[in-house]
N, C-alpha and C. Protein backbone atom coordinates (compact mmCIF):
# COMPACT_ATOMS: atom_id res chain seq x y z
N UNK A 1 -9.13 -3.98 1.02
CA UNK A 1 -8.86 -3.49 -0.31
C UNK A 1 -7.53 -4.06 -0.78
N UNK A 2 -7.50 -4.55 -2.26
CA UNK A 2 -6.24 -5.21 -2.61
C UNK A 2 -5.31 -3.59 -3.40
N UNK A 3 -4.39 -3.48 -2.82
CA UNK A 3 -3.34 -2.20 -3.27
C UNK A 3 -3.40 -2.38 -5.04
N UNK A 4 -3.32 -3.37 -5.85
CA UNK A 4 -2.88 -3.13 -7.03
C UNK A 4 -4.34 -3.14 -7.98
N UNK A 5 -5.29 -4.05 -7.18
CA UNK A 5 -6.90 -3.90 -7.97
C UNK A 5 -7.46 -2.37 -8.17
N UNK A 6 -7.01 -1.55 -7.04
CA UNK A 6 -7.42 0.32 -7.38
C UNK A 6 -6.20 0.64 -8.88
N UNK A 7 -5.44 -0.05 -9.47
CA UNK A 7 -4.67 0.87 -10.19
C UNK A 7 -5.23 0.58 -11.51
N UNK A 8 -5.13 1.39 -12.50
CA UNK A 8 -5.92 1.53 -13.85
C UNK A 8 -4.79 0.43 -14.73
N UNK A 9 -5.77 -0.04 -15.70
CA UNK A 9 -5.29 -0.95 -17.15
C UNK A 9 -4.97 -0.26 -18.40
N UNK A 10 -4.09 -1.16 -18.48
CA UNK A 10 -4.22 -0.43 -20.01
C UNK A 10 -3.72 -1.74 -21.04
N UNK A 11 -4.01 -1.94 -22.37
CA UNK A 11 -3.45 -2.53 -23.17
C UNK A 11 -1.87 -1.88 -23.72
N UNK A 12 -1.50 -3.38 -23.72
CA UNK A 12 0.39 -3.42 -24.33
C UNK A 12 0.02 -4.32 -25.02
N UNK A 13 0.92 -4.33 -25.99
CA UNK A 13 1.35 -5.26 -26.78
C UNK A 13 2.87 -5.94 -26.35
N UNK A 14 3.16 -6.85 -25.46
CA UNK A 14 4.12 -6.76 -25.44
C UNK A 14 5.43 -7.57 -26.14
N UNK A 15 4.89 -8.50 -26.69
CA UNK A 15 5.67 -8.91 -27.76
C UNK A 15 5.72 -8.27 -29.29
N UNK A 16 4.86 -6.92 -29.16
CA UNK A 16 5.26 -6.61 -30.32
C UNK A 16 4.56 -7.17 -31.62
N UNK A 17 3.37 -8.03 -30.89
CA UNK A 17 2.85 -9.22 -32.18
C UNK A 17 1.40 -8.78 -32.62
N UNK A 18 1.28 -7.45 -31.86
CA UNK A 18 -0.33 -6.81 -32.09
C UNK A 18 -1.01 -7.66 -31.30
N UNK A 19 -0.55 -8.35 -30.53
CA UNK A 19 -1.74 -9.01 -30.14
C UNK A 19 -1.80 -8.26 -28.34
N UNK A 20 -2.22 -7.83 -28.09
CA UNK A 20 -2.22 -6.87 -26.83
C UNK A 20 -3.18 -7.24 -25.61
N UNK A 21 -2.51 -7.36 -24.32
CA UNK A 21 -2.48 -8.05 -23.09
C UNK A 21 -2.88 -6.51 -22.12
N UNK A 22 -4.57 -7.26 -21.07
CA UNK A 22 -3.88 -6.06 -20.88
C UNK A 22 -3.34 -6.45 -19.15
N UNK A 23 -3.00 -5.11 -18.53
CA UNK A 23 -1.51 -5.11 -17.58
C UNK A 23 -2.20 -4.04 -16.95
N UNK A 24 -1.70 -4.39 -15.57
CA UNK A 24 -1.59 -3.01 -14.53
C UNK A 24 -0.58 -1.87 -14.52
N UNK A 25 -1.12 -0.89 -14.36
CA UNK A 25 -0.14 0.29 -14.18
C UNK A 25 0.42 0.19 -13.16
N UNK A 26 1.40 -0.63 -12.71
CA UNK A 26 1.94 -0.25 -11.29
C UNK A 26 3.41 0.37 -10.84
N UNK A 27 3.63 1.22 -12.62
CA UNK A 27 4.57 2.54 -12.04
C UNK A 27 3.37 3.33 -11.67
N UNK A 28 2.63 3.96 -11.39
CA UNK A 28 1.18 4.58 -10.92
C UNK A 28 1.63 4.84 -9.40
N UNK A 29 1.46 5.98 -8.78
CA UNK A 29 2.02 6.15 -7.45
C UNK A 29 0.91 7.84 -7.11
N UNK A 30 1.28 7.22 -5.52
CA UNK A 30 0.02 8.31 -4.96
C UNK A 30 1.23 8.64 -3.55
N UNK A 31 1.57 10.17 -3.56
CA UNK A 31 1.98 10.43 -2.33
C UNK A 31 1.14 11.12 -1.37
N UNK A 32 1.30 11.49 -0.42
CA UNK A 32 0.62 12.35 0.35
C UNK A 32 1.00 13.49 0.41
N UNK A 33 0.12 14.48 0.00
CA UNK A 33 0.44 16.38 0.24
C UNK A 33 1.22 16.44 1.21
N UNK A 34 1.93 17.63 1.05
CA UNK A 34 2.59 18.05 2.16
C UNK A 34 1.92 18.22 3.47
N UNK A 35 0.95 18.84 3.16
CA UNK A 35 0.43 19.25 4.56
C UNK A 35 -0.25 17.88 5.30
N UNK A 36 -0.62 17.16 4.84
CA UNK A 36 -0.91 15.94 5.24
C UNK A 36 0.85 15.66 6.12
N UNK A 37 1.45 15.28 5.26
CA UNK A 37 2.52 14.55 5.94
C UNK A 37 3.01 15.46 7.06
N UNK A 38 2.61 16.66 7.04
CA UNK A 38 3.27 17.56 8.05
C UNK A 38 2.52 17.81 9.35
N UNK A 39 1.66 16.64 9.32
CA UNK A 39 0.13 17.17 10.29
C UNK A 39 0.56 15.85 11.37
N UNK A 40 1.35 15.74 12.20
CA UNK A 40 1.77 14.93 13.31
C UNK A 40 0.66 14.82 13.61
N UNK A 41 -0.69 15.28 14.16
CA UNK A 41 -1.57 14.84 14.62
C UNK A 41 -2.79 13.46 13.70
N UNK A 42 -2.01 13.22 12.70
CA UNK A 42 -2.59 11.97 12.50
C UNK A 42 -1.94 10.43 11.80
N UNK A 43 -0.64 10.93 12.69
CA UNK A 43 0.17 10.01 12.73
C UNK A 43 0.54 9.64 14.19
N UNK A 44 1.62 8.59 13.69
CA UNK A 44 1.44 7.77 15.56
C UNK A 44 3.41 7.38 15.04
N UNK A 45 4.03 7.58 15.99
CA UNK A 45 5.25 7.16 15.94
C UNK A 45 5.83 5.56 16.35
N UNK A 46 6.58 5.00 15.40
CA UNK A 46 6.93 3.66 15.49
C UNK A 46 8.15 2.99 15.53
N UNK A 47 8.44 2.44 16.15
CA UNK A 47 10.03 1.70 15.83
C UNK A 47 9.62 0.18 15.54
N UNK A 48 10.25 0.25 14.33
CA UNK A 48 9.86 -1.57 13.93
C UNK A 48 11.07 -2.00 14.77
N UNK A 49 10.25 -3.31 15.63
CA UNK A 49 10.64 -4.06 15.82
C UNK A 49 11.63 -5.28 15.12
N UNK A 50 12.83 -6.08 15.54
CA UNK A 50 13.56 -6.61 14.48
C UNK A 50 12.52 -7.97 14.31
N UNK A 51 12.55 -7.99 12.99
CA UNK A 51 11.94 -9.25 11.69
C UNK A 51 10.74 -8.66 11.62
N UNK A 52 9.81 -7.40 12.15
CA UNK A 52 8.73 -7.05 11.59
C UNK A 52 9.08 -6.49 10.46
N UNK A 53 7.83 -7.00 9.73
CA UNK A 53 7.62 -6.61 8.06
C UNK A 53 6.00 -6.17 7.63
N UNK A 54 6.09 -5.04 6.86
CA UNK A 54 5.07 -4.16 6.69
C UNK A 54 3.49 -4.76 7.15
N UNK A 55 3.79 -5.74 6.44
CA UNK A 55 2.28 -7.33 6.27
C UNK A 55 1.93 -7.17 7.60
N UNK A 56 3.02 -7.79 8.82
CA UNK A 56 2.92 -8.31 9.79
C UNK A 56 2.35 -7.03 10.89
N UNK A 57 3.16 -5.45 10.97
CA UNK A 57 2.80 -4.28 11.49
C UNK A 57 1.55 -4.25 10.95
N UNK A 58 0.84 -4.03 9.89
CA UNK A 58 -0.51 -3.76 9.53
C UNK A 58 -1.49 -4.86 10.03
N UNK A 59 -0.47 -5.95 9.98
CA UNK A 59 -2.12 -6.91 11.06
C UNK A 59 -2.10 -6.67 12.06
N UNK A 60 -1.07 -5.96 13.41
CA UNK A 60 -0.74 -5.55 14.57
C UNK A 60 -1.60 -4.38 14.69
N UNK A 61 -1.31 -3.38 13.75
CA UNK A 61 -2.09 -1.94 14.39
C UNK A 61 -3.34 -2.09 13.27
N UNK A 62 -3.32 -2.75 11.90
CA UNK A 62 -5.23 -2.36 11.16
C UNK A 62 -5.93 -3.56 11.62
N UNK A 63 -5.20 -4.62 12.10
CA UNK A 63 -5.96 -5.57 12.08
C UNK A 63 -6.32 -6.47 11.13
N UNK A 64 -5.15 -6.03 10.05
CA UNK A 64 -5.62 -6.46 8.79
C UNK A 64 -4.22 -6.26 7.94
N UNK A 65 -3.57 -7.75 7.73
CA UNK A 65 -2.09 -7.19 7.22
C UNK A 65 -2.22 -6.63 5.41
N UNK A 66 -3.79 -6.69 4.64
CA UNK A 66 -3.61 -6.37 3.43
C UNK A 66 -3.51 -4.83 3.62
N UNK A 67 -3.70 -4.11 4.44
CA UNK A 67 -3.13 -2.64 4.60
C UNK A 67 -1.98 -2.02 4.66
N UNK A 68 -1.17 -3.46 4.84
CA UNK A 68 0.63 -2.96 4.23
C UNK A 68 0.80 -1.71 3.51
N UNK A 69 0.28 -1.78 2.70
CA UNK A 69 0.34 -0.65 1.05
C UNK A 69 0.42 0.92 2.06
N UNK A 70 -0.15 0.78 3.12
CA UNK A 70 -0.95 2.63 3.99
C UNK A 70 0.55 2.49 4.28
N UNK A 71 1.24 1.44 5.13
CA UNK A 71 2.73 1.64 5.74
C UNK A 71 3.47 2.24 4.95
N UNK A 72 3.05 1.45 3.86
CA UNK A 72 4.27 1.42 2.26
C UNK A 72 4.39 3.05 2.20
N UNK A 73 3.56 3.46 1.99
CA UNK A 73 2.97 4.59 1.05
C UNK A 73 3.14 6.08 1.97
N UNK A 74 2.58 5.79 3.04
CA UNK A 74 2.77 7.26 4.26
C UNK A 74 4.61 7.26 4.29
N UNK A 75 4.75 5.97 4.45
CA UNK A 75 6.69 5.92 4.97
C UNK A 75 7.59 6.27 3.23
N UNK A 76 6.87 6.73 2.56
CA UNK A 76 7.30 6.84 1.05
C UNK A 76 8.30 5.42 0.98
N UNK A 77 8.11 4.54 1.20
CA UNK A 77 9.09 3.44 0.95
C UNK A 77 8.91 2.71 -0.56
N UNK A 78 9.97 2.59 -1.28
CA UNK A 78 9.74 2.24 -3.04
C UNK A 78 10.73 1.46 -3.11
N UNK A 79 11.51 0.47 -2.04
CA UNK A 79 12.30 -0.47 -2.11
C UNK A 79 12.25 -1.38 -1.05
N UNK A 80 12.44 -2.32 -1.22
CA UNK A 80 13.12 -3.33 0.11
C UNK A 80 13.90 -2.74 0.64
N UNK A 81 14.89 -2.08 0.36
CA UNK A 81 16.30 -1.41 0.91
C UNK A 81 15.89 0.33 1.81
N UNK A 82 14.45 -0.08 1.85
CA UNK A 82 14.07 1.31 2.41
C UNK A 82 13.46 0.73 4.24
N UNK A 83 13.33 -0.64 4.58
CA UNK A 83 12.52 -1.23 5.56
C UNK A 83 13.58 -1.47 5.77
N UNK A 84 14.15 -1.86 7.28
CA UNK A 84 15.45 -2.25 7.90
C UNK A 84 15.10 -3.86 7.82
N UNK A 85 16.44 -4.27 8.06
CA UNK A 85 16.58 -5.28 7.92
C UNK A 85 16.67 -6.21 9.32
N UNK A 86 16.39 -7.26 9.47
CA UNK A 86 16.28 -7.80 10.80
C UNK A 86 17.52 -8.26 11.03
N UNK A 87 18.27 -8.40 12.33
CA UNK A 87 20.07 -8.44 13.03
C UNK A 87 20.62 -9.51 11.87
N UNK A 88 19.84 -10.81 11.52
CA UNK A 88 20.45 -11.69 10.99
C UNK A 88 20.91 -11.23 9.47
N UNK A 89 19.61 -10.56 8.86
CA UNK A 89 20.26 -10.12 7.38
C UNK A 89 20.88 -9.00 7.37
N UNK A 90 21.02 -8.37 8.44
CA UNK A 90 21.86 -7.01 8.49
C UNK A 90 23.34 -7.68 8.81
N UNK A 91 23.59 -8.59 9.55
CA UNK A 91 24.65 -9.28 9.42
C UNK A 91 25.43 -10.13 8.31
N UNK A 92 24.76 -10.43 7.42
CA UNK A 92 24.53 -11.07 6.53
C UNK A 92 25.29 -9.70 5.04
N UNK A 93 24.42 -9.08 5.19
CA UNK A 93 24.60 -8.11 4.27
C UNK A 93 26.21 -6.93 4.58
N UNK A 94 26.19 -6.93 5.64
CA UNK A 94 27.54 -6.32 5.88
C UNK A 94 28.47 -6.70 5.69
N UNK A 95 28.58 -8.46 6.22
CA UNK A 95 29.60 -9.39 5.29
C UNK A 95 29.97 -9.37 3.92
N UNK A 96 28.92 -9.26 3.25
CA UNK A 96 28.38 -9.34 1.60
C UNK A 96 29.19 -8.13 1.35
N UNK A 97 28.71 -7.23 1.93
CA UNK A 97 29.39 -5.46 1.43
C UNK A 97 30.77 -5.28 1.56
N UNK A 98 30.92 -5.55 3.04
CA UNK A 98 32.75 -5.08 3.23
C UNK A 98 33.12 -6.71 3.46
N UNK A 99 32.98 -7.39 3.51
CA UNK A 99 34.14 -8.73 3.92
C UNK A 99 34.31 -8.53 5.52
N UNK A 100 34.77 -7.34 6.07
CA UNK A 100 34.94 -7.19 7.45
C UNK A 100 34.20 -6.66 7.71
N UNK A 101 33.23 -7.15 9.32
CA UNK A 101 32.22 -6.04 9.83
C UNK A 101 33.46 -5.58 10.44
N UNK A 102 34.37 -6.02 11.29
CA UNK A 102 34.67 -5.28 12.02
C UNK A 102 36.21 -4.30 11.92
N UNK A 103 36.00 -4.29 9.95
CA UNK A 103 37.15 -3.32 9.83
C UNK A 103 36.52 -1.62 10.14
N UNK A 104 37.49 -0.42 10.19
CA UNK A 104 37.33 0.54 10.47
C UNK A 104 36.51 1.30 8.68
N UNK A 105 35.38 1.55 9.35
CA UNK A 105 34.64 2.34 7.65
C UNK A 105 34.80 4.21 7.99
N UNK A 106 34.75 4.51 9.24
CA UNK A 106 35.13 5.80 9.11
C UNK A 106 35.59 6.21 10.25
N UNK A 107 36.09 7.36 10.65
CA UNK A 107 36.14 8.13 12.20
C UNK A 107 35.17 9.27 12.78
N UNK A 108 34.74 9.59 13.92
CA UNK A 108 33.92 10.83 13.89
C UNK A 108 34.73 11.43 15.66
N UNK A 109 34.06 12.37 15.60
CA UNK A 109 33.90 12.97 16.87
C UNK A 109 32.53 13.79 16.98
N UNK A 110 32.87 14.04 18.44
CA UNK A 110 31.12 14.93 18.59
C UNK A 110 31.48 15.86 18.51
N UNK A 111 30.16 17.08 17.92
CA UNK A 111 30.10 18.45 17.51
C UNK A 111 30.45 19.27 19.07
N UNK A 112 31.42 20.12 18.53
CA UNK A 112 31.62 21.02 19.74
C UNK A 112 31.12 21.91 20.04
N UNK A 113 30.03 22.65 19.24
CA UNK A 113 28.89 23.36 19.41
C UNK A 113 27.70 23.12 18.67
N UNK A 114 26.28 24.13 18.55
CA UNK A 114 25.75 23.49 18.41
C UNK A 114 25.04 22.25 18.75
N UNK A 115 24.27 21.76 18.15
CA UNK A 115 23.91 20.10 18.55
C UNK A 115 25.32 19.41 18.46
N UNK A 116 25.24 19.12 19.78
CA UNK A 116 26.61 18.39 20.33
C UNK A 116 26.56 16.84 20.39
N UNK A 117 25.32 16.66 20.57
CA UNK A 117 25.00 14.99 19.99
C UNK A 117 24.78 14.91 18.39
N UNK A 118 25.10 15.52 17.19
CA UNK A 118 25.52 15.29 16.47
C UNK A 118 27.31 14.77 16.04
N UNK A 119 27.12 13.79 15.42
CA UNK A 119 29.09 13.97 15.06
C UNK A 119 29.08 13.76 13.81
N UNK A 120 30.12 14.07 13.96
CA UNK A 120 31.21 14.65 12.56
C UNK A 120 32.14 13.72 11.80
N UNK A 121 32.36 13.15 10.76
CA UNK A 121 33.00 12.81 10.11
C UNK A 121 34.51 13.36 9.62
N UNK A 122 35.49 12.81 10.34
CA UNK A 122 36.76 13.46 10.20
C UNK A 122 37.89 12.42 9.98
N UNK A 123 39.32 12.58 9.89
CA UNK A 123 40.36 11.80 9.78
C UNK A 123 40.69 11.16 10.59
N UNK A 124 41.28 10.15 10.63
CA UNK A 124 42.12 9.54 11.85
C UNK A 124 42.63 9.83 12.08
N UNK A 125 43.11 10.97 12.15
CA UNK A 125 44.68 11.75 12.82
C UNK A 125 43.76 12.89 13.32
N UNK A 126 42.40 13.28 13.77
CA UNK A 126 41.62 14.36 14.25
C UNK A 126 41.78 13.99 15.59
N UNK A 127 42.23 14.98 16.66
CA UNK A 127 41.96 14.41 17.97
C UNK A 127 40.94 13.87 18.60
N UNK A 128 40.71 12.98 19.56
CA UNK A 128 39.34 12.69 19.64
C UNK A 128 38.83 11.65 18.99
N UNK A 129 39.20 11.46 17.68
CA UNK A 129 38.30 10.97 16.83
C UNK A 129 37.88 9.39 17.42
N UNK A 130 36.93 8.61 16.95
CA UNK A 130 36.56 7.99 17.59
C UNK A 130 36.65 6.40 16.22
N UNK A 131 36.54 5.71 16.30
CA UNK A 131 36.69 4.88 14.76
C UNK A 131 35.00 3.72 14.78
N UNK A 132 34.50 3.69 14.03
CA UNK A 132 33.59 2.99 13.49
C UNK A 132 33.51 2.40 12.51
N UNK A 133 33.20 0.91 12.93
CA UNK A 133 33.30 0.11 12.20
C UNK A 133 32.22 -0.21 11.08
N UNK A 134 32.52 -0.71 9.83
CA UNK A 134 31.62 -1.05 9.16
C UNK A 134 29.99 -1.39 9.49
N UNK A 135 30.47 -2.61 10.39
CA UNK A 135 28.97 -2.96 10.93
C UNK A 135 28.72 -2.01 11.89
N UNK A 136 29.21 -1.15 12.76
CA UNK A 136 28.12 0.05 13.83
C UNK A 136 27.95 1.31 12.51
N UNK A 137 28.31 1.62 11.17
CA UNK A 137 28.09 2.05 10.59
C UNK A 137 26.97 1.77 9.60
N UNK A 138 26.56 0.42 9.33
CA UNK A 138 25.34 -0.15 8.84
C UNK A 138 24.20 -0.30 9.75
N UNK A 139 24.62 -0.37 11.20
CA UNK A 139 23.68 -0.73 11.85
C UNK A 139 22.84 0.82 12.22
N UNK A 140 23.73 1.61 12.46
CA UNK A 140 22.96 3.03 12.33
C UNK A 140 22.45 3.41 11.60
N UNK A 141 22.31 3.14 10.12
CA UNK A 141 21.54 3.38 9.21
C UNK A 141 20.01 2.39 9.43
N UNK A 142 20.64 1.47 9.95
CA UNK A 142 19.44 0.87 9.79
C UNK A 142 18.42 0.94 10.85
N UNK A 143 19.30 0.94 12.32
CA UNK A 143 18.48 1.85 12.93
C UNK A 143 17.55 3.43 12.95
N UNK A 144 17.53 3.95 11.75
CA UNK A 144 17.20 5.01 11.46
C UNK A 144 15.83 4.80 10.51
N UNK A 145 16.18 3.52 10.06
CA UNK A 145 14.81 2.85 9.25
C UNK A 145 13.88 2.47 10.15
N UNK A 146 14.21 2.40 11.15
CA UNK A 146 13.17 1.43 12.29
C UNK A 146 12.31 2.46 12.44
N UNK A 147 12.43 3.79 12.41
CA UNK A 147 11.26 4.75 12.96
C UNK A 147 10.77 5.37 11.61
N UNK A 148 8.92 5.07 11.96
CA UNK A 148 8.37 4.95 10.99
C UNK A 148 7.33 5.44 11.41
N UNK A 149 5.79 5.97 10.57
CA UNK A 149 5.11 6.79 10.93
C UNK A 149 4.14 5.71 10.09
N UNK A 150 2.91 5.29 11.57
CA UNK A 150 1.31 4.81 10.84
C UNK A 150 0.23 5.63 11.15
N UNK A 151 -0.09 5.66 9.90
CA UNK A 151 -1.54 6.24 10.23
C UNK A 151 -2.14 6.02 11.01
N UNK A 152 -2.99 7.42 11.51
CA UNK A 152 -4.12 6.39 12.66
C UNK A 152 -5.29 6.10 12.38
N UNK A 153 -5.21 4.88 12.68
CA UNK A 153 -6.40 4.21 12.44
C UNK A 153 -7.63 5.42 12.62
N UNK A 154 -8.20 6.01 12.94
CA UNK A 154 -9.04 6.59 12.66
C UNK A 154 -9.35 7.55 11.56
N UNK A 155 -7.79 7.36 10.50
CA UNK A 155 -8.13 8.32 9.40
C UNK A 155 -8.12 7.09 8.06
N UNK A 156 -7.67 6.05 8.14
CA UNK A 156 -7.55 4.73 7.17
C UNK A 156 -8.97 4.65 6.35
N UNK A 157 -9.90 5.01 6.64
CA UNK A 157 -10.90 4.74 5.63
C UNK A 157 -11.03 5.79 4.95
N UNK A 158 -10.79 6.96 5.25
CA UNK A 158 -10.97 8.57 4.47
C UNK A 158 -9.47 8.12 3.47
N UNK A 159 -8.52 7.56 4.21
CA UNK A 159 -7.60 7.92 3.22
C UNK A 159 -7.24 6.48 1.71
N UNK A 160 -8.43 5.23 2.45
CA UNK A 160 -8.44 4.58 0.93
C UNK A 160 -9.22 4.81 0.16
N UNK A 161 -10.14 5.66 1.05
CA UNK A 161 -11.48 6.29 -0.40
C UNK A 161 -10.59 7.57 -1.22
N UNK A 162 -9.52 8.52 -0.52
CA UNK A 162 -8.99 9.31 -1.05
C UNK A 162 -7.77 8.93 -2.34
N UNK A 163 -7.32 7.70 -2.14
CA UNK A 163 -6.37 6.99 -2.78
C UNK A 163 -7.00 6.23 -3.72
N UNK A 164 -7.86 5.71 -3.96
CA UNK A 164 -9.07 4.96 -4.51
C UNK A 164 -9.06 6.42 -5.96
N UNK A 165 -9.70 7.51 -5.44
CA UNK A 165 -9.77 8.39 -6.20
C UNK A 165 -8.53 8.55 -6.87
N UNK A 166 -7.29 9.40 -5.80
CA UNK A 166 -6.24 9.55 -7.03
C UNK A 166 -5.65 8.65 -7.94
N UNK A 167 -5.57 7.37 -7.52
CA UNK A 167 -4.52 6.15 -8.48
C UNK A 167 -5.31 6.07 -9.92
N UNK A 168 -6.71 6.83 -9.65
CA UNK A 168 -7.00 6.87 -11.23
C UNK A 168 -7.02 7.80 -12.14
N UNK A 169 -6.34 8.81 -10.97
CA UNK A 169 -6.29 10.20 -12.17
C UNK A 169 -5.19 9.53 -13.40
């Protein structure tokens, strides 16, 4: 199934000249119910691998990389800036951002109660504190993109006949 052939038409005019083109709706968006997304049992847990890209995971687990769109769509992802980036453009991009990866972007320490493998964001003058640099501060974010949730294949055809339906309400 091609992701943008399920979305409805409509005529624009878009020059304004009456003469009207028509165009896909592809602000048009389909999430998944809550209870769907809350139902671990028909999802499968993932860490992208570095330089995998949606295309490439969907020919790995559907067998079929035009199923990107199921990745897209279960992982609510609505940007490039939502898929991590592979070591080279994450390197790349940190340069771009701060000039220094390896100046200091914040300090933390670990929580002293509570979840203790959580930490804390504090001053440099906090005892303890620990300093992190720009780039282990980008790279944790982006490690946090790597885990991602695919459908399982055994629910992919219920859920493009179900998506099929809504993109045309």
């Amino acid at each position: 199934m091609s992701y943008f052939r399920e979305f409805p038409l409509y005529q624009y005019d878009i020059e304004d000249t009456q003469n009207r083109t028509l165009i896909t709706d592809i602000l048009r968006r389909v999430n998944l119910k809550a209870n769907v997304r809350a139902n671990t049992l028909v999802f499968d847990s993932y860490d992208v691998k570095d330089g995998e890209t949606p295309d490439i995971l969907a020919s790995k687990y559907y067998n079929d990389p035009g199923l990107h769109w199921i990745i897209i769509t279960v992982n609510n992802i609505t940007s490039r800036h939502d898929w991590p980036l592979n070591q080279a453009s994450l390197t790349d991009f940190v340069n771009d951002k701060y000039g220094t990866a390896s100046a200091v972007h914040h300090y933390e320490v670990a929580q002293t109660s509570g979840d203790t493998t959580e930490l804390l964001t504090v001053s440099s003058d906090t005892a303890g504190a620990l300093p992190v640099t720009n780039y282990e501060y980008e790279q944790t974010r982006n490690d946090k993109k790597r885990k991602i949730r695919l459908l399982d294949r055994v629910h992919t055809g219920q859920f493009i006949k179900e998506f099929k339906e809504l993109i045309q309400r």
